[in-house]
C-alpha atoms as a PDB file:
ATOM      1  CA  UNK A   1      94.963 126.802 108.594  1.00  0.00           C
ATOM      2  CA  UNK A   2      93.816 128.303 111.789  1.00  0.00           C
ATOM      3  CA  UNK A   3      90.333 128.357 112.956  1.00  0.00           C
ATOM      4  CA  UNK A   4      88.701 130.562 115.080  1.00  0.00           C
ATOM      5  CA  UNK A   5      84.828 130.735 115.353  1.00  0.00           C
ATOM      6  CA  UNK A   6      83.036 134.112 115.162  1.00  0.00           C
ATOM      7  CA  UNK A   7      79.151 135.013 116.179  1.00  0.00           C
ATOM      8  CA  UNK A   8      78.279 134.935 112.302  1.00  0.00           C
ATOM      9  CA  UNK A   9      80.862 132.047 111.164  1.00  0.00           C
ATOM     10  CA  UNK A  10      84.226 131.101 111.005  1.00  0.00           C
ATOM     11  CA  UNK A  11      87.708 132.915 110.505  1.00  0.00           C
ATOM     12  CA  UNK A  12      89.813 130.895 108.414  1.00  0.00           C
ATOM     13  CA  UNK A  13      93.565 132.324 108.481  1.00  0.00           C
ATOM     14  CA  UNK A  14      96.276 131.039 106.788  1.00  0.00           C
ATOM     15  CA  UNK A  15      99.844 130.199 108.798  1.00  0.00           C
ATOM     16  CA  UNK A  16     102.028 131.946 106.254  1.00  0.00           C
ATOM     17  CA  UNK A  17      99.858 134.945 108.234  1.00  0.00           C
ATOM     18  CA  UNK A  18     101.542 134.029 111.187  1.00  0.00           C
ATOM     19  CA  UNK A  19     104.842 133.758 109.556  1.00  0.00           C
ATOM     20  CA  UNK A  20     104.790 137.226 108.007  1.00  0.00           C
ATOM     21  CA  UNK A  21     103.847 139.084 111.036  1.00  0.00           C
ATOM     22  CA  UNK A  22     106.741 137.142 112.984  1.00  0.00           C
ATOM     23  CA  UNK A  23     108.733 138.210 110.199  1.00  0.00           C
ATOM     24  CA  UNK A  24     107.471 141.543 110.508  1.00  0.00           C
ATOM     25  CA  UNK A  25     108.404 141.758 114.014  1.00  0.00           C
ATOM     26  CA  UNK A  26     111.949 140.344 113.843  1.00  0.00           C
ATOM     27  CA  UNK A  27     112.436 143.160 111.491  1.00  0.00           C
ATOM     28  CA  UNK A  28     111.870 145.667 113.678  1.00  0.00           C
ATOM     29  CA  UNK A  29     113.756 144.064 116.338  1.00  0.00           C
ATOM     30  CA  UNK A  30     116.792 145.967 117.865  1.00  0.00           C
ATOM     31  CA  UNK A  31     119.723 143.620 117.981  1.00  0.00           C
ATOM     32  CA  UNK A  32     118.236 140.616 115.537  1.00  0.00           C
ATOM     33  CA  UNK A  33     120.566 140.416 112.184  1.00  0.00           C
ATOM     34  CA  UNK A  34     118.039 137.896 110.171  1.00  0.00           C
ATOM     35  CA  UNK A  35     116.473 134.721 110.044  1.00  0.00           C
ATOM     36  CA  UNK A  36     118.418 131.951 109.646  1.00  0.00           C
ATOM     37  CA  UNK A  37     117.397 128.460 107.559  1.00  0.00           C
ATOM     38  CA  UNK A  38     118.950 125.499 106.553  1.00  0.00           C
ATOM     39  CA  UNK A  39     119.035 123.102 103.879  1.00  0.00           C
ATOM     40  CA  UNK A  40     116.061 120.858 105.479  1.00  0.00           C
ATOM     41  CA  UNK A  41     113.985 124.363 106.010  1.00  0.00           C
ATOM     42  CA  UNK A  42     114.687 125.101 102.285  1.00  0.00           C
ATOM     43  CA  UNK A  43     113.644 122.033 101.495  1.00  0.00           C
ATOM     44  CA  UNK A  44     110.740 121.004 103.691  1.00  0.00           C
ATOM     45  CA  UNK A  45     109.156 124.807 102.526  1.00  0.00           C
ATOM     46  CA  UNK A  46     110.070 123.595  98.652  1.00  0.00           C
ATOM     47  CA  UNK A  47     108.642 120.269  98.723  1.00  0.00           C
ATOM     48  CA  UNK A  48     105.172 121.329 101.234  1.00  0.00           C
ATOM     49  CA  UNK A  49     104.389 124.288  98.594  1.00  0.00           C
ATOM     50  CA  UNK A  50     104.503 126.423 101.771  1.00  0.00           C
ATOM     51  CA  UNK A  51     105.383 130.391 101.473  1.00  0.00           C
ATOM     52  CA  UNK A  52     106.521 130.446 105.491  1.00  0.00           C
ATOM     53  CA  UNK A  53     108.909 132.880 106.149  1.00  0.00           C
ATOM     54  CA  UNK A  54     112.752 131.709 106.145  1.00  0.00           C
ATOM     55  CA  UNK A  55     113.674 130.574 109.406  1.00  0.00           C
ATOM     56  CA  UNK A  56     110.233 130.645 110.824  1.00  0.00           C
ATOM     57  CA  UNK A  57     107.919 127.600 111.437  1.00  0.00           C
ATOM     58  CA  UNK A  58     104.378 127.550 112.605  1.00  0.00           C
ATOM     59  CA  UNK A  59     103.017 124.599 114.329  1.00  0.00           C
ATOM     60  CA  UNK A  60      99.756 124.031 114.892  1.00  0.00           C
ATOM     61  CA  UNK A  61      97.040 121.387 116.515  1.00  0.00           C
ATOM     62  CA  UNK A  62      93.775 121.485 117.998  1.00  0.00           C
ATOM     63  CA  UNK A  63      94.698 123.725 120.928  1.00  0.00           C
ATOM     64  CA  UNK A  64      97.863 125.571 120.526  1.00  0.00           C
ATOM     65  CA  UNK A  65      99.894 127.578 118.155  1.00  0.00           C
ATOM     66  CA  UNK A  66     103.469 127.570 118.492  1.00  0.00           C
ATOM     67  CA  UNK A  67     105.877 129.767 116.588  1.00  0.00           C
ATOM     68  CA  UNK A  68     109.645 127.890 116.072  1.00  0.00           C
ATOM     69  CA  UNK A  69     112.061 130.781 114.886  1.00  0.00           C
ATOM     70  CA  UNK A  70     116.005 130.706 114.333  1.00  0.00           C
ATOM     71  CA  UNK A  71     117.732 134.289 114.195  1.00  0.00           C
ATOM     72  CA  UNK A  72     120.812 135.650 114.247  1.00  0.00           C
ATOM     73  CA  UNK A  73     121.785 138.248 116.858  1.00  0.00           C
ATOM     74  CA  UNK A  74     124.534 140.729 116.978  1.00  0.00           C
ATOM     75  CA  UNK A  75     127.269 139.742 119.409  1.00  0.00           C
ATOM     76  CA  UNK A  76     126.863 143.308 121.535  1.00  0.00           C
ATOM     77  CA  UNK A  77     122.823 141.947 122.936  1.00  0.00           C
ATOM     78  CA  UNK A  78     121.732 140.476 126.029  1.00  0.00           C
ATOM     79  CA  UNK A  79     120.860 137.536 123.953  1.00  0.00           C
ATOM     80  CA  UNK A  80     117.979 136.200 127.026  1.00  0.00           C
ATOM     81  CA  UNK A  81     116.321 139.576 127.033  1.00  0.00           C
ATOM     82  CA  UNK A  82     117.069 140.364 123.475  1.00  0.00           C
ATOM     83  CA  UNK A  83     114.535 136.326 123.229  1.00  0.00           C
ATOM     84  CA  UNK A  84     112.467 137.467 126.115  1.00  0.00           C
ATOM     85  CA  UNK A  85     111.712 140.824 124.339  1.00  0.00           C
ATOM     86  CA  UNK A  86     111.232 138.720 120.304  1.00  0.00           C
ATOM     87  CA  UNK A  87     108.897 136.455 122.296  1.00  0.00           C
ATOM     88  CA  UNK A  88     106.618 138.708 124.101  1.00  0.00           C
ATOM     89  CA  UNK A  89     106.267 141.011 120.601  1.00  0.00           C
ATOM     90  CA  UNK A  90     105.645 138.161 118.665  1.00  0.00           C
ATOM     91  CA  UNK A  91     102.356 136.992 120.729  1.00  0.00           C
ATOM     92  CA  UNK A  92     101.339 140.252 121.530  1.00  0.00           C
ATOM     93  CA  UNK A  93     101.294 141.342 117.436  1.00  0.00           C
ATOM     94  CA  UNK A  94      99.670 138.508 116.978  1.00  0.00           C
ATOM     95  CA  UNK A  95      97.382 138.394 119.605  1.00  0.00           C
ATOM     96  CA  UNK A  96      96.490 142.030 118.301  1.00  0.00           C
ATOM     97  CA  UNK A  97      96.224 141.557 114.923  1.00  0.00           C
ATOM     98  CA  UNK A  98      94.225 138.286 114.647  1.00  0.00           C
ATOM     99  CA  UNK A  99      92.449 137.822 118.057  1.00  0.00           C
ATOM    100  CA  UNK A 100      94.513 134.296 118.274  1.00  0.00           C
ATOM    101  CA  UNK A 101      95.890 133.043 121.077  1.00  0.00           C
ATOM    102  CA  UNK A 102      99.911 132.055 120.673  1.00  0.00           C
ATOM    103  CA  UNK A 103     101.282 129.384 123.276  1.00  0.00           C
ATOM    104  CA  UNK A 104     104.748 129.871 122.947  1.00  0.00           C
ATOM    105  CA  UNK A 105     108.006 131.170 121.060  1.00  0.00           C
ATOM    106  CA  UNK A 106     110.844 129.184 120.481  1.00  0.00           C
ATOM    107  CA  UNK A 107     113.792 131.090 119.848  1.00  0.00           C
ATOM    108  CA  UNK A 108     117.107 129.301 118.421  1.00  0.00           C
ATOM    109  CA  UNK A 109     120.223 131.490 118.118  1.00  0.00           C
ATOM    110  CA  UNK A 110     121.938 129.716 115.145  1.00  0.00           C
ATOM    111  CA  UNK A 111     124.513 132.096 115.212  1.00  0.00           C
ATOM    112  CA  UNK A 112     126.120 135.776 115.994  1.00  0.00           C
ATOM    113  CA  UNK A 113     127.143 138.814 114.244  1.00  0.00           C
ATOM    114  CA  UNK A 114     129.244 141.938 114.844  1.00  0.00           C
ATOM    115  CA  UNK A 115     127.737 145.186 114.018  1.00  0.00           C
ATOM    116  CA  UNK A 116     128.436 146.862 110.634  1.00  0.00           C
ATOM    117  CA  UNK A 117     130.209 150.056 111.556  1.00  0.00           C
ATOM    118  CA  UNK A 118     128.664 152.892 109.801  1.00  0.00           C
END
């Protein structure tokens, strides 16, 4: 849970918020296939009771919030701007959307994939 105090109280939000709108952004990401998890992301989200988003992990402590996300990227991308672009989205959305600061995306490529022709 994320904490942010307000003139009147205290904003309580949830990082399975966090999560979604990451998810929400990868989405509408040019060049991103999906989110990629493994076995030990299954399991971990299984086994906490925790509705993150596949391939997305939010880490939190008393000063920073950090986003850990594994994609999959179509082979035609500049993979480093294709990241560059994901991160920047991701803490802006956020930032707009919540008010909450983000200190950093990490971005793993777990693997690539050639467009579908249509």
């Amino acid at each position: 849970m994320i904490k942010k105090m307000l003139e009147r109280g205290t904003l309580n939000i949830s990082e399975d918020v966090f999560a979604i709108i990451s998810s929400i952004v990868i989405d509408e990401m040019e060049g991103i296939a999906s989110t990629v998890s493994d076995f030990k992301d299954d399991f971990i989200r299984v086994v906490n009771k925790k509705g993150n988003q596949r391939g997305i992990s939010i880490n939190q402590n008393e000063e920073e919030l950090l986003i850990d996300i594994k994609v999959s990227v179509y082979l035609e991308e500049n993979i480093c701007d294709l990241c560059i672009e994901l991160q920047k989205r991701i803490i802006d959305e956020i930032k707009i959307m919540t008010g909450i600061e983000v200190s950093g995306v990490n971005v793993m490529i777990d693997s690539i994939r050639m467009k579908e022709e249509k």
